[in-house]
Protein backbone atom coordinates (compact mmCIF):
# COMPACT_ATOMS: atom_id res chain seq x y z
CA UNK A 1 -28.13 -98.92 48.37
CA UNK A 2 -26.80 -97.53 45.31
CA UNK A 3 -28.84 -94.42 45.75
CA UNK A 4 -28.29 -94.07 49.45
CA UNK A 5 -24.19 -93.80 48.69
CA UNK A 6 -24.61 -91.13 45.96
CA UNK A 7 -27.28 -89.36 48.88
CA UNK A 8 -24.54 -89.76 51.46
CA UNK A 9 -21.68 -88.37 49.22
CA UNK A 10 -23.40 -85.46 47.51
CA UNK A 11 -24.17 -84.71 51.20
CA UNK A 12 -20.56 -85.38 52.24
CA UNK A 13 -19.20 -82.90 49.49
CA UNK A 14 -21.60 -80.46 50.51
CA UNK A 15 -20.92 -80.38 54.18
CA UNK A 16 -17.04 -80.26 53.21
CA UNK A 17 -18.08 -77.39 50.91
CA UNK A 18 -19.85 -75.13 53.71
CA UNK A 19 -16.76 -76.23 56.11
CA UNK A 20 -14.27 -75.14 53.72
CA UNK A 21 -15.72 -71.81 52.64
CA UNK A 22 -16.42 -71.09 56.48
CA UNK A 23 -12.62 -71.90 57.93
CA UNK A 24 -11.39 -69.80 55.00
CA UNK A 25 -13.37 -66.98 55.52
CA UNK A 26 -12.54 -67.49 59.84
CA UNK A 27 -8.68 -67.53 58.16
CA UNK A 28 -8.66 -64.49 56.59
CA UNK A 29 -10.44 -62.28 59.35
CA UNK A 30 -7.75 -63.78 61.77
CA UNK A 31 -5.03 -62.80 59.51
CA UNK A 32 -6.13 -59.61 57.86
CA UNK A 33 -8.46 -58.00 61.17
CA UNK A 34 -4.69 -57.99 63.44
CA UNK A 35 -2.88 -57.12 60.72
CA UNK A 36 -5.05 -54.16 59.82
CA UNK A 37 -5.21 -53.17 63.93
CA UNK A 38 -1.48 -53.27 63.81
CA UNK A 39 -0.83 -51.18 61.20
CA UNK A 40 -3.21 -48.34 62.27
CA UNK A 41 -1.83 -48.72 65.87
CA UNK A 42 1.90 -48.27 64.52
């Protein structure tokens, strides 16, 4: 039982880990890719 919980939470941290880095790198292609297009364009 005792091991299972550490299993499930190093697995929990690492799947939160991969999420994070993944949204953040989704964020900053949103922000910097139209902001990049805009300034070329203007």
């Amino acid at each position: 039982m005792f091991s299972l919980a550490v299993l499930v939470r190093g697995f929990w941290n690492d799947f939160l880990y991969f999420y994070r880095a993944k949204f953040a790198i989704v964020v900053v292609n949103g922000i910097s890719m139209p902001f990049f297009n805009n300034s070329i364009a203007s």
